[in-house]
C-alpha atoms as a PDB file:
ATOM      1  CA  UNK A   1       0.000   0.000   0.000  1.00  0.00           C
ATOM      2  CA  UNK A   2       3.132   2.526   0.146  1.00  0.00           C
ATOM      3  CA  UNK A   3       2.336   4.065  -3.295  1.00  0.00           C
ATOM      4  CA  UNK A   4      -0.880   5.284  -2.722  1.00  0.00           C
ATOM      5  CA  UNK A   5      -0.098   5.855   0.309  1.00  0.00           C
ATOM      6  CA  UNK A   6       2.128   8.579  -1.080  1.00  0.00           C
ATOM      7  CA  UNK A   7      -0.669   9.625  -3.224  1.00  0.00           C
ATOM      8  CA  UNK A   8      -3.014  10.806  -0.851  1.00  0.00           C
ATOM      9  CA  UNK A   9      -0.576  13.686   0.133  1.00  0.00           C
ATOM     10  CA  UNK A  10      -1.395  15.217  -3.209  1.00  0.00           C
ATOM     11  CA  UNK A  11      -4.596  13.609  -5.103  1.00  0.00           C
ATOM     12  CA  UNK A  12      -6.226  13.037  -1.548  1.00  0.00           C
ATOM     13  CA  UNK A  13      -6.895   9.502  -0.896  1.00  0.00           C
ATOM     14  CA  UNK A  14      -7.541   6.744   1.064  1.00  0.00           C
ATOM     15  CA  UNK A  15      -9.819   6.134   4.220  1.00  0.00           C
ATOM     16  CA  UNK A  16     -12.527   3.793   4.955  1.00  0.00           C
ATOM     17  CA  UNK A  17     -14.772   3.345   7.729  1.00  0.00           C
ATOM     18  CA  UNK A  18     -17.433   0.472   9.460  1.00  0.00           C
ATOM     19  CA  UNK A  19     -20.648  -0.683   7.633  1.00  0.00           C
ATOM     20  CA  UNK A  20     -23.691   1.196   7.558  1.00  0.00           C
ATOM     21  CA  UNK A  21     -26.405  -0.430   9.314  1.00  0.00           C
ATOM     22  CA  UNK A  22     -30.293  -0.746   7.260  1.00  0.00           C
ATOM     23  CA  UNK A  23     -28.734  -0.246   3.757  1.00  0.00           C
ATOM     24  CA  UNK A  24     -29.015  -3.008   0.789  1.00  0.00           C
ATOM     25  CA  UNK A  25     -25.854  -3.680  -1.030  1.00  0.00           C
ATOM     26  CA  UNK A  26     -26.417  -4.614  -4.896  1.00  0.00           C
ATOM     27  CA  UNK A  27     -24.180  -4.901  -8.027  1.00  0.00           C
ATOM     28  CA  UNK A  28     -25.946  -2.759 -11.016  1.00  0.00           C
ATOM     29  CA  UNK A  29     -24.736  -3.642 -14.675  1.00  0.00           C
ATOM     30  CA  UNK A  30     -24.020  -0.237 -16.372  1.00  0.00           C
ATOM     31  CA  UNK A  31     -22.633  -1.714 -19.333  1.00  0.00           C
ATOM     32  CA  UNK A  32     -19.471  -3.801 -19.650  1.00  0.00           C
ATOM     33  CA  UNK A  33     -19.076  -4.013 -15.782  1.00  0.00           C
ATOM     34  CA  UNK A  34     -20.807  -3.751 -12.827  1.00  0.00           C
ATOM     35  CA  UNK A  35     -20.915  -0.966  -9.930  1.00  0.00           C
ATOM     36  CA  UNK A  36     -21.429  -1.549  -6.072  1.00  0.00           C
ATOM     37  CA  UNK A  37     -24.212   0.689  -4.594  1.00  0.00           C
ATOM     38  CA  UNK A  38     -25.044   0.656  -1.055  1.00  0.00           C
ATOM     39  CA  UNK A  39     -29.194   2.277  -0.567  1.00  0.00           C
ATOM     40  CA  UNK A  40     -30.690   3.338   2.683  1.00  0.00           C
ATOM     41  CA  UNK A  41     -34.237   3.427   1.725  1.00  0.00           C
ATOM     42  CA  UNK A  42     -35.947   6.337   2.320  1.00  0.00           C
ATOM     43  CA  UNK A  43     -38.633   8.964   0.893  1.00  0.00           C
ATOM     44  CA  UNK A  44     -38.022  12.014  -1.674  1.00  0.00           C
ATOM     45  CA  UNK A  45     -35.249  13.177  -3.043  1.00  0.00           C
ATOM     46  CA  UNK A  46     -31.975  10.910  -2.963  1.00  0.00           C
ATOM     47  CA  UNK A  47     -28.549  12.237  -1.373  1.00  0.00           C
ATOM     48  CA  UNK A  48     -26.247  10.715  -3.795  1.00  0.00           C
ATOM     49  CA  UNK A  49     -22.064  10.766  -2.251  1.00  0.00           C
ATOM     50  CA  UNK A  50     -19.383  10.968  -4.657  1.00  0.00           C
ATOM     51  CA  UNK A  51     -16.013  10.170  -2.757  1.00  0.00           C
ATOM     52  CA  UNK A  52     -12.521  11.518  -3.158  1.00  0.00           C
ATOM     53  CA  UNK A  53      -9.977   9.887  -5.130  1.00  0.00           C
ATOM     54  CA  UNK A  54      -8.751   6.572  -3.968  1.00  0.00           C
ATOM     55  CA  UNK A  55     -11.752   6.282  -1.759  1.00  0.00           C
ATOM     56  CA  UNK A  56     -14.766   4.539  -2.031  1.00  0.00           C
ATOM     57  CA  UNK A  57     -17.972   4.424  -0.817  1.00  0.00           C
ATOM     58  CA  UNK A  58     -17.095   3.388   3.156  1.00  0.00           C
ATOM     59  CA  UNK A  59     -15.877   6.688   3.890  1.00  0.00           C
ATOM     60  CA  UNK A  60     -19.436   7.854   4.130  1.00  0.00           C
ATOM     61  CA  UNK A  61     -20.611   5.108   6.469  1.00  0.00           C
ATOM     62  CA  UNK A  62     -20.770   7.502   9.575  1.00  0.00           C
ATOM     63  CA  UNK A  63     -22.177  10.371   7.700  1.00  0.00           C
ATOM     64  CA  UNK A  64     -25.240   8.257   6.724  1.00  0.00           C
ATOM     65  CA  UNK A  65     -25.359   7.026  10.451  1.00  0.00           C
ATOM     66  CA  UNK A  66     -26.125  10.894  11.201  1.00  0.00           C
ATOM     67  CA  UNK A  67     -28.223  11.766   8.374  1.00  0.00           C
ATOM     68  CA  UNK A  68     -30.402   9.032   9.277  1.00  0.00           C
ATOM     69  CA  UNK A  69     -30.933  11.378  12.669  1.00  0.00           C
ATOM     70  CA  UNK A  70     -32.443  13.817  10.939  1.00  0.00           C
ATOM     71  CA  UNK A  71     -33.783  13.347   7.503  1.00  0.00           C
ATOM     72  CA  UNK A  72     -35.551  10.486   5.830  1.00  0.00           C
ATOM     73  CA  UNK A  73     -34.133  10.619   2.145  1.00  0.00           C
ATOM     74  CA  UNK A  74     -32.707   7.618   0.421  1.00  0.00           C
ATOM     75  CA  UNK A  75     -28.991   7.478   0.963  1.00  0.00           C
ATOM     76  CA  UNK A  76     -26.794   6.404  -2.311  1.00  0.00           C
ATOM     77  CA  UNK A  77     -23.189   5.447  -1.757  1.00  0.00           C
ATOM     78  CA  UNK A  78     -21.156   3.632  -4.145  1.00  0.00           C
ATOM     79  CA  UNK A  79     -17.794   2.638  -5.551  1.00  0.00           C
ATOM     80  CA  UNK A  80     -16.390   4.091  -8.478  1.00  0.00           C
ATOM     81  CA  UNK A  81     -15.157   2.163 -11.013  1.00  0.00           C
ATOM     82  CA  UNK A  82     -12.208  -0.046  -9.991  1.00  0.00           C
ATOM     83  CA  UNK A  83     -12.202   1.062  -6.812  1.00  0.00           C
ATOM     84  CA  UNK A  84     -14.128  -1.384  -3.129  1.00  0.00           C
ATOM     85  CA  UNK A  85     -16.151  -3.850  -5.153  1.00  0.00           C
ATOM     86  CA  UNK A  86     -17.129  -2.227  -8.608  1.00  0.00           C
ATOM     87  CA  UNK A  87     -15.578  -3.311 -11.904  1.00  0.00           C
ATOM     88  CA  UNK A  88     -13.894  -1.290 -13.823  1.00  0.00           C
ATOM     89  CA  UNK A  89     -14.152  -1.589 -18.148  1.00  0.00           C
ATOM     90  CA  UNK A  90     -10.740  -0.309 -18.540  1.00  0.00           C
ATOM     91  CA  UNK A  91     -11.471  -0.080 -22.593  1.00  0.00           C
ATOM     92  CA  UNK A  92     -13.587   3.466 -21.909  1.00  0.00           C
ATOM     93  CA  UNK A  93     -12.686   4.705 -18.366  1.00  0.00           C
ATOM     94  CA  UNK A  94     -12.766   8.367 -18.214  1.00  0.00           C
ATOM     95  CA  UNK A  95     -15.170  11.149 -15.895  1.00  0.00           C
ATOM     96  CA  UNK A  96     -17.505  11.517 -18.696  1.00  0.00           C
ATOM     97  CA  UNK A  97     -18.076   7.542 -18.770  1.00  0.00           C
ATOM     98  CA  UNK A  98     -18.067   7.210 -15.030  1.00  0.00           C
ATOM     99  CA  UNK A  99     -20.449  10.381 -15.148  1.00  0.00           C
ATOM    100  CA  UNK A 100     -22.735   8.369 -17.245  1.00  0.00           C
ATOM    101  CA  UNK A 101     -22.753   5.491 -15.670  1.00  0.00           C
ATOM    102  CA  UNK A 102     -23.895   6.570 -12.160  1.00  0.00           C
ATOM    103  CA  UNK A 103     -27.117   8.014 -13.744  1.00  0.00           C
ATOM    104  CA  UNK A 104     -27.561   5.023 -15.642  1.00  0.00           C
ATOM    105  CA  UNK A 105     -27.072   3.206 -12.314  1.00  0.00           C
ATOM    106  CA  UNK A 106     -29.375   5.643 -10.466  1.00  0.00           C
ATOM    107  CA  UNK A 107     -31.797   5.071 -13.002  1.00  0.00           C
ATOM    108  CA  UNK A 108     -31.688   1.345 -12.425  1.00  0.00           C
ATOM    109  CA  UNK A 109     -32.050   1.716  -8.779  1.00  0.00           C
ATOM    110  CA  UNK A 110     -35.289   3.692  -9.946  1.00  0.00           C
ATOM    111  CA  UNK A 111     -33.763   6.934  -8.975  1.00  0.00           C
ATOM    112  CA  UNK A 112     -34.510   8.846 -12.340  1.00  0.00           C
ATOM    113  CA  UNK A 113     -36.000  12.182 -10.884  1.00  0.00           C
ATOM    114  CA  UNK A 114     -33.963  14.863  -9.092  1.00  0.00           C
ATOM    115  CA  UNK A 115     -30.832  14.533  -6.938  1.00  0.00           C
ATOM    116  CA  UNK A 116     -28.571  16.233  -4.254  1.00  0.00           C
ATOM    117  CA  UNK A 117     -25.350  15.252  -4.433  1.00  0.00           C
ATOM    118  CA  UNK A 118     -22.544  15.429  -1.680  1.00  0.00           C
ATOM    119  CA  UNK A 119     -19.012  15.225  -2.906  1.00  0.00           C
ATOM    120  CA  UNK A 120     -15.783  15.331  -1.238  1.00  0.00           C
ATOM    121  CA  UNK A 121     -12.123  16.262  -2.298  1.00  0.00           C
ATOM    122  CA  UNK A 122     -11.514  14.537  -6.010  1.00  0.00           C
ATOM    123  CA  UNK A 123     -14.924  13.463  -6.221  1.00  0.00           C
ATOM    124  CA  UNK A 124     -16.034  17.199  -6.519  1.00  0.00           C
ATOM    125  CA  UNK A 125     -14.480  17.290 -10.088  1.00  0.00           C
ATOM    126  CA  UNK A 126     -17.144  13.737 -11.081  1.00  0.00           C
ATOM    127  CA  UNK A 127     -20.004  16.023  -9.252  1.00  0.00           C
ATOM    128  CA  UNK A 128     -19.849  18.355 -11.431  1.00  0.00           C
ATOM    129  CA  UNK A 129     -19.698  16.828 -14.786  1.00  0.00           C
ATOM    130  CA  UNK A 130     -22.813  14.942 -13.343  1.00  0.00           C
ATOM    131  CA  UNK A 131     -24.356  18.303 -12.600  1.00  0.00           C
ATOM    132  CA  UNK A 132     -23.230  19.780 -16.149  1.00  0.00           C
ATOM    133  CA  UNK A 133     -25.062  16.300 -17.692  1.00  0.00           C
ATOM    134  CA  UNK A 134     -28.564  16.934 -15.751  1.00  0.00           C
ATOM    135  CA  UNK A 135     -28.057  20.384 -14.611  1.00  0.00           C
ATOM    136  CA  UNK A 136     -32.224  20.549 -13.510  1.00  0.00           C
ATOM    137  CA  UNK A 137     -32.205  17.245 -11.856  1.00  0.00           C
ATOM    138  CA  UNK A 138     -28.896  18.777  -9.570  1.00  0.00           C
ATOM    139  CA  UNK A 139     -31.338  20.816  -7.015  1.00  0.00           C
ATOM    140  CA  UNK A 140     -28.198  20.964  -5.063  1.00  0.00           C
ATOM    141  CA  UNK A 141     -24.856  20.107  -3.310  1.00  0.00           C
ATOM    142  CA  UNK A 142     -22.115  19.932  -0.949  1.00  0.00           C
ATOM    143  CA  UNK A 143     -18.879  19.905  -1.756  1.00  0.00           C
ATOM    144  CA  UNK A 144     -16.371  19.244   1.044  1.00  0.00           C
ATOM    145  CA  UNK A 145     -12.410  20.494   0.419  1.00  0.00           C
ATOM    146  CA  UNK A 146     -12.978  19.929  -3.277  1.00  0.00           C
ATOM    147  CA  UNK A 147     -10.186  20.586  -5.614  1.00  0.00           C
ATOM    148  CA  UNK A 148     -10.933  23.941  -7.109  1.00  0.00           C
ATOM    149  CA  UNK A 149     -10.739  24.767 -10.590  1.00  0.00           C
ATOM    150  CA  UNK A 150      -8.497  27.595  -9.642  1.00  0.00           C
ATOM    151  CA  UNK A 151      -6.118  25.824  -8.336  1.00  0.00           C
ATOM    152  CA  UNK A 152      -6.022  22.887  -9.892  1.00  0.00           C
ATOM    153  CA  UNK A 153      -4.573  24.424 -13.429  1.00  0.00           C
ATOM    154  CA  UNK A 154      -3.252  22.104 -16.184  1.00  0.00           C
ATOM    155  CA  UNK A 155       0.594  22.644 -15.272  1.00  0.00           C
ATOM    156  CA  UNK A 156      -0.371  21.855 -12.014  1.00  0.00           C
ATOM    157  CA  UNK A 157      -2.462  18.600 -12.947  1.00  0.00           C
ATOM    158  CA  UNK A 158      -0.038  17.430 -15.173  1.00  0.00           C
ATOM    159  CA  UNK A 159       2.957  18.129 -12.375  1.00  0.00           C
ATOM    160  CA  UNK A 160       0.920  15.998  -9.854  1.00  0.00           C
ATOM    161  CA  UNK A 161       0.863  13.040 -12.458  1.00  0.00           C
ATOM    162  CA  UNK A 162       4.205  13.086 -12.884  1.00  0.00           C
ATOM    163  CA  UNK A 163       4.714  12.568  -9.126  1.00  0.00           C
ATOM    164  CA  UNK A 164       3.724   8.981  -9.990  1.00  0.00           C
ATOM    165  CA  UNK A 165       4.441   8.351 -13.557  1.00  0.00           C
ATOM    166  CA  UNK A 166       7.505   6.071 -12.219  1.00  0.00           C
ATOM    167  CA  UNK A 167       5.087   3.850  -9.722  1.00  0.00           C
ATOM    168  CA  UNK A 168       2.519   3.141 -12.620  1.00  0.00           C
ATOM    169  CA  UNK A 169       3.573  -0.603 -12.148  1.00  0.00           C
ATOM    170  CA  UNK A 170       3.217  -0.677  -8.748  1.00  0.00           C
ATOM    171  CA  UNK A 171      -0.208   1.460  -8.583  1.00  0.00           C
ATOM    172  CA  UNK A 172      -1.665  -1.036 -11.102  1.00  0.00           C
ATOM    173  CA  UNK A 173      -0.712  -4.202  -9.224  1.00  0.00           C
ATOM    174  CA  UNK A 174      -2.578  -2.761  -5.978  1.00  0.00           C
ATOM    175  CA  UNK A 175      -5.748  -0.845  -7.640  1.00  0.00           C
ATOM    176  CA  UNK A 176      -6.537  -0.722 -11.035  1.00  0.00           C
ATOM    177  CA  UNK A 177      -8.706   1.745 -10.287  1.00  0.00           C
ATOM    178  CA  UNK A 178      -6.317   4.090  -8.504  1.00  0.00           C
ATOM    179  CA  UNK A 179      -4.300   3.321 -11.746  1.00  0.00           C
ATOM    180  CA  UNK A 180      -6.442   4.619 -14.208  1.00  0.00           C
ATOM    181  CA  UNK A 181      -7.212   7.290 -11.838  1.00  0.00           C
ATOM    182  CA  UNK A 182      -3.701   8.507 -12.363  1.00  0.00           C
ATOM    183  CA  UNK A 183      -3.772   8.163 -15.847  1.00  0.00           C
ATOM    184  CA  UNK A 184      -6.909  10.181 -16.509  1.00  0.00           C
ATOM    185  CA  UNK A 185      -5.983  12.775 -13.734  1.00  0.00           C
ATOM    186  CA  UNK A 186      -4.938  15.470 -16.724  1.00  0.00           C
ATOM    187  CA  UNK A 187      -8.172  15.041 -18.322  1.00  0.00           C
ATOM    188  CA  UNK A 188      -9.994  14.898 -15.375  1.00  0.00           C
ATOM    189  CA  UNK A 189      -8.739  17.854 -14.070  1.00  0.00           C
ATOM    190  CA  UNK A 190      -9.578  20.165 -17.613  1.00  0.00           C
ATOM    191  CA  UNK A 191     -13.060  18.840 -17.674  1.00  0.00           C
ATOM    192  CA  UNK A 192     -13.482  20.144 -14.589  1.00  0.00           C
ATOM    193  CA  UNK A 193     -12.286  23.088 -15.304  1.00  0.00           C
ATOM    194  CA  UNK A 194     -14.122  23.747 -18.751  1.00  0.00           C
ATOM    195  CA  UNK A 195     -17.572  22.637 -16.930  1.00  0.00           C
ATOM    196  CA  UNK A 196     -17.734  24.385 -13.482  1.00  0.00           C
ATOM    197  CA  UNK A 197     -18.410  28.306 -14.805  1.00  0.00           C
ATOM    198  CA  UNK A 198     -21.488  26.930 -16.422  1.00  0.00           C
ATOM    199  CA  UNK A 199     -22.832  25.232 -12.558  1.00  0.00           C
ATOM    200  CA  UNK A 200     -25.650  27.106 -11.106  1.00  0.00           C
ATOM    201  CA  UNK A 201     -26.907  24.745  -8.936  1.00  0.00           C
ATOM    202  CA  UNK A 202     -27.248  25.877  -5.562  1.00  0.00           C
ATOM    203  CA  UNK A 203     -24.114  24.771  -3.208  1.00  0.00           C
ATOM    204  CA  UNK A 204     -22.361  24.417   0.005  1.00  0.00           C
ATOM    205  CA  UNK A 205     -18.631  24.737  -0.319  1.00  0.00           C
ATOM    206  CA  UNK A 206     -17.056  23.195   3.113  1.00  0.00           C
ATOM    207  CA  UNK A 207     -13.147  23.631   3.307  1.00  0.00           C
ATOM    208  CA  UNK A 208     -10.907  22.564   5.746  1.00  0.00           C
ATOM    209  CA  UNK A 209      -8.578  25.005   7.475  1.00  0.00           C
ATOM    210  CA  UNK A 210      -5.651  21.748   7.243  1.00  0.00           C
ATOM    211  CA  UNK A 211      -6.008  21.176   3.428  1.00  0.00           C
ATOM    212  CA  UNK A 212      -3.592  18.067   2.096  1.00  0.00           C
ATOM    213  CA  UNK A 213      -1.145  20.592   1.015  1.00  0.00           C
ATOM    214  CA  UNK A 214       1.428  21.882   3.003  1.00  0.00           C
ATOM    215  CA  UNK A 215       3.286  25.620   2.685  1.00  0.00           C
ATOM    216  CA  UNK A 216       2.813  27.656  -0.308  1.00  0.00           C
ATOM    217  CA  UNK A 217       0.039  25.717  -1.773  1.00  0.00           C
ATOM    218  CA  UNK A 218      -1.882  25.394   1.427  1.00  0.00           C
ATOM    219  CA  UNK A 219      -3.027  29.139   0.890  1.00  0.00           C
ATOM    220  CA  UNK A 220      -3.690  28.664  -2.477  1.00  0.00           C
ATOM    221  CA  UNK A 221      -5.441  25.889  -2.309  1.00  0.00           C
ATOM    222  CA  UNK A 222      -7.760  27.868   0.468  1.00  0.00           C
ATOM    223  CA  UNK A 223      -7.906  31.056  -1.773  1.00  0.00           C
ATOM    224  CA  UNK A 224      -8.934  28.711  -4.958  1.00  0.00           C
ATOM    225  CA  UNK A 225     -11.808  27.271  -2.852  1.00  0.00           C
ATOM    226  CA  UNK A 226     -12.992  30.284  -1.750  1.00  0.00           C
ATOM    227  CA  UNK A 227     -12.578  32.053  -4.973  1.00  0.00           C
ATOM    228  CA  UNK A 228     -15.062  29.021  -6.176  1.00  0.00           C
ATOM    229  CA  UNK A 229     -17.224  29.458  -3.490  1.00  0.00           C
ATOM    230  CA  UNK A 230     -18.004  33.393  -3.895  1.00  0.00           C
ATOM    231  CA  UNK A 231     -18.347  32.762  -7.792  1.00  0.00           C
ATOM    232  CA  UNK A 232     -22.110  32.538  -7.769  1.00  0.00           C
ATOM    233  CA  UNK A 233     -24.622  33.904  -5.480  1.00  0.00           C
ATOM    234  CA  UNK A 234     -26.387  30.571  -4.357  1.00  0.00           C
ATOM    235  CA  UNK A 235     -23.357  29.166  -2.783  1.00  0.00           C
ATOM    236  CA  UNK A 236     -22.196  29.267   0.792  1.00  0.00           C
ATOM    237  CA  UNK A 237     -18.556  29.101   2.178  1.00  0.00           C
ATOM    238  CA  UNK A 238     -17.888  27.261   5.237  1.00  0.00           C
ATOM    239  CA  UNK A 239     -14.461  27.180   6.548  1.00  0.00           C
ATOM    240  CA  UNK A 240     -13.725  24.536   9.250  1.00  0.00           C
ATOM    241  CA  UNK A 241     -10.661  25.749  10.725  1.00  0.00           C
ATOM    242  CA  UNK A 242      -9.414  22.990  12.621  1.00  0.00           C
ATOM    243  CA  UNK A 243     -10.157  20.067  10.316  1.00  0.00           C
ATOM    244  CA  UNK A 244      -8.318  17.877   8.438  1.00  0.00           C
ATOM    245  CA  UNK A 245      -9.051  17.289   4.646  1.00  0.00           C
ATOM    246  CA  UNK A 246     -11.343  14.813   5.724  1.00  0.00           C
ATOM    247  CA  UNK A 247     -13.780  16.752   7.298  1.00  0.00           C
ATOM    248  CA  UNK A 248     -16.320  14.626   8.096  1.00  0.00           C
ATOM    249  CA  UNK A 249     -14.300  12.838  10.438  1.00  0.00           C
ATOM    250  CA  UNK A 250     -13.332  15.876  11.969  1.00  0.00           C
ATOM    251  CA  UNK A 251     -16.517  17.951  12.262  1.00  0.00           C
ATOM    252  CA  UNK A 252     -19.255  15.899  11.378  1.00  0.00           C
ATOM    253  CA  UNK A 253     -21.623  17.478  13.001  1.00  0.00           C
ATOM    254  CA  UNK A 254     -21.223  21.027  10.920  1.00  0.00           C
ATOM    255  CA  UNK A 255     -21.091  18.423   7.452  1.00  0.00           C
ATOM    256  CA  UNK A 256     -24.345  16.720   8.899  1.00  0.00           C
ATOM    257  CA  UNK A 257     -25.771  19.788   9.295  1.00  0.00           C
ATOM    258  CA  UNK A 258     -24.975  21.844   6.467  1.00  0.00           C
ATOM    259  CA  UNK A 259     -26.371  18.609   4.516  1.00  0.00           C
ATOM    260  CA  UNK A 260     -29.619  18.501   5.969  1.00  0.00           C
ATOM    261  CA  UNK A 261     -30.013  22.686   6.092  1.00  0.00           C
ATOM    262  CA  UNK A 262     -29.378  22.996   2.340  1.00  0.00           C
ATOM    263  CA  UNK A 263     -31.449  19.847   1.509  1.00  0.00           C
ATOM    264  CA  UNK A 264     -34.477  21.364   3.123  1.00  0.00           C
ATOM    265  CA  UNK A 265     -34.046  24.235   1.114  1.00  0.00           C
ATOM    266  CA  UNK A 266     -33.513  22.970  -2.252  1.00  0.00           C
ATOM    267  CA  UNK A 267     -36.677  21.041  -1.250  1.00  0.00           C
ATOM    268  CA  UNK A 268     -39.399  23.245  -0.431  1.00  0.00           C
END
């Protein structure tokens, strides 16, 4: 596990927590493979989590927990392509293909109305090429210490891939996911960028105050955020000063909340 270990300092990765109690677990064919969704039945409008990179769908375990406390929405976790149990179709593995596919396996769940999404770190950038495909259906989201398009420019997406370019072999032997994750990062990085002026769904932009960066790019990793968050009118900024990147472990309480105060406004 060393290599990605390495590459959660910079792409943000890895963390998993217990099982979530009530849910269904089910494999959904979306295609050439098949992804791993975990449901916590509910009424109204689904809270669908997209997860940073290297993560998948565990992370959100405790969050869910919470929610449960105070809203009765269907939960939707799931892995990402290559990543906890899901299968990956490495012959067309990109964000607009893994974009696609959740809807089509949202749709197959019978979730084909609208949807709030909650994304963290990475998983902001798949968010919001989901939002840019259904832009109505998106009544609105949380993003938690995304990576900004701001700061996340090409020379700097292409100088994080290089970071790893010489550990391809080992990345691939211990997730094929995290592999192509690497791969794709570039491209990953200008869709987001080309797609997130055109977002006006309403959102809640939670950063932590101890991003995974350290010096220099700390601060700009902070300003790009906040730059983000002040773009549009409908979004809030929330800074959580003493939390880790992860800030659900951290705070959850302020995530859980934010969560349930913008979902009862998007759904009035």
């Amino acid at each position: 596990m060393k290599v990605i270990a390495m590459l959660t300092v910079s792409l943000v990765a890895f963390f998993g927590t217990g099982a979530l109690s009530q849910s269904t677990d089910t494999l959904i064919n979306v295609g050439n493979h098949h992804l791993h969704f975990r449901v916590t039945s509910g009424m109204g409008m689904p809270i669908v989590f997209e997860s940073g990179a290297g993560n998948d769908g565990s992370v959100w375990n405790d969050v869910c927990e919470r929610l449960r406390q105070h809203i009765d929405a269907p939960l939707v976790t799931y892995d990402r392509a290559g990543f906890g149990t899901s299968e990956i179709d490495t012959n067309q593995i990109d964000i607009t293909s893994e974009a696609n596919n959740l809807q089509l396996g949202l749709r197959q769940l019978q979730f084909d109305g609208n949807y709030f999404l909650v994304a963290h770190s990475l998983g902001g950038n798949y968010a919001m090429k989901f939002i840019s495909n259904a832009p109505d259906k998106v009544k609105g989201a949380v993003f938690i210490d995304i990576v900004s398009p701001d700061f996340m420019t090409a020379q700097r997406a292409t100088q994080t891939k290089q970071l790893f370019i010489d550990s391809l072999v080992s990345i691939k032997k211990e997730s094929i996911g995290f592999y192509h994750l690497v791969l794709n990062y570039e491209r990953t990085s200008e869709v987001m960028r080309e797609i997130s002026k055109s977002i006006q769904t309403p959102l809640t932009i939670i950063a932590s105050g101890k991003t995974p960066f350290e010096g220099n790019d700390r601060q700009l990793f902070l300003d790009g955020l906040r730059r983000f968050a002040m773009d549009k009118k409908n979004r809030k900024y929330v800074l959580a000063e003493n939390a880790d990147h992860y800030v659900f472990y951290d705070e959850p309480d302020l995530v859980v909340n934010e969560i349930v105060r913008l979902y009862n406004q998007v759904n009035e």
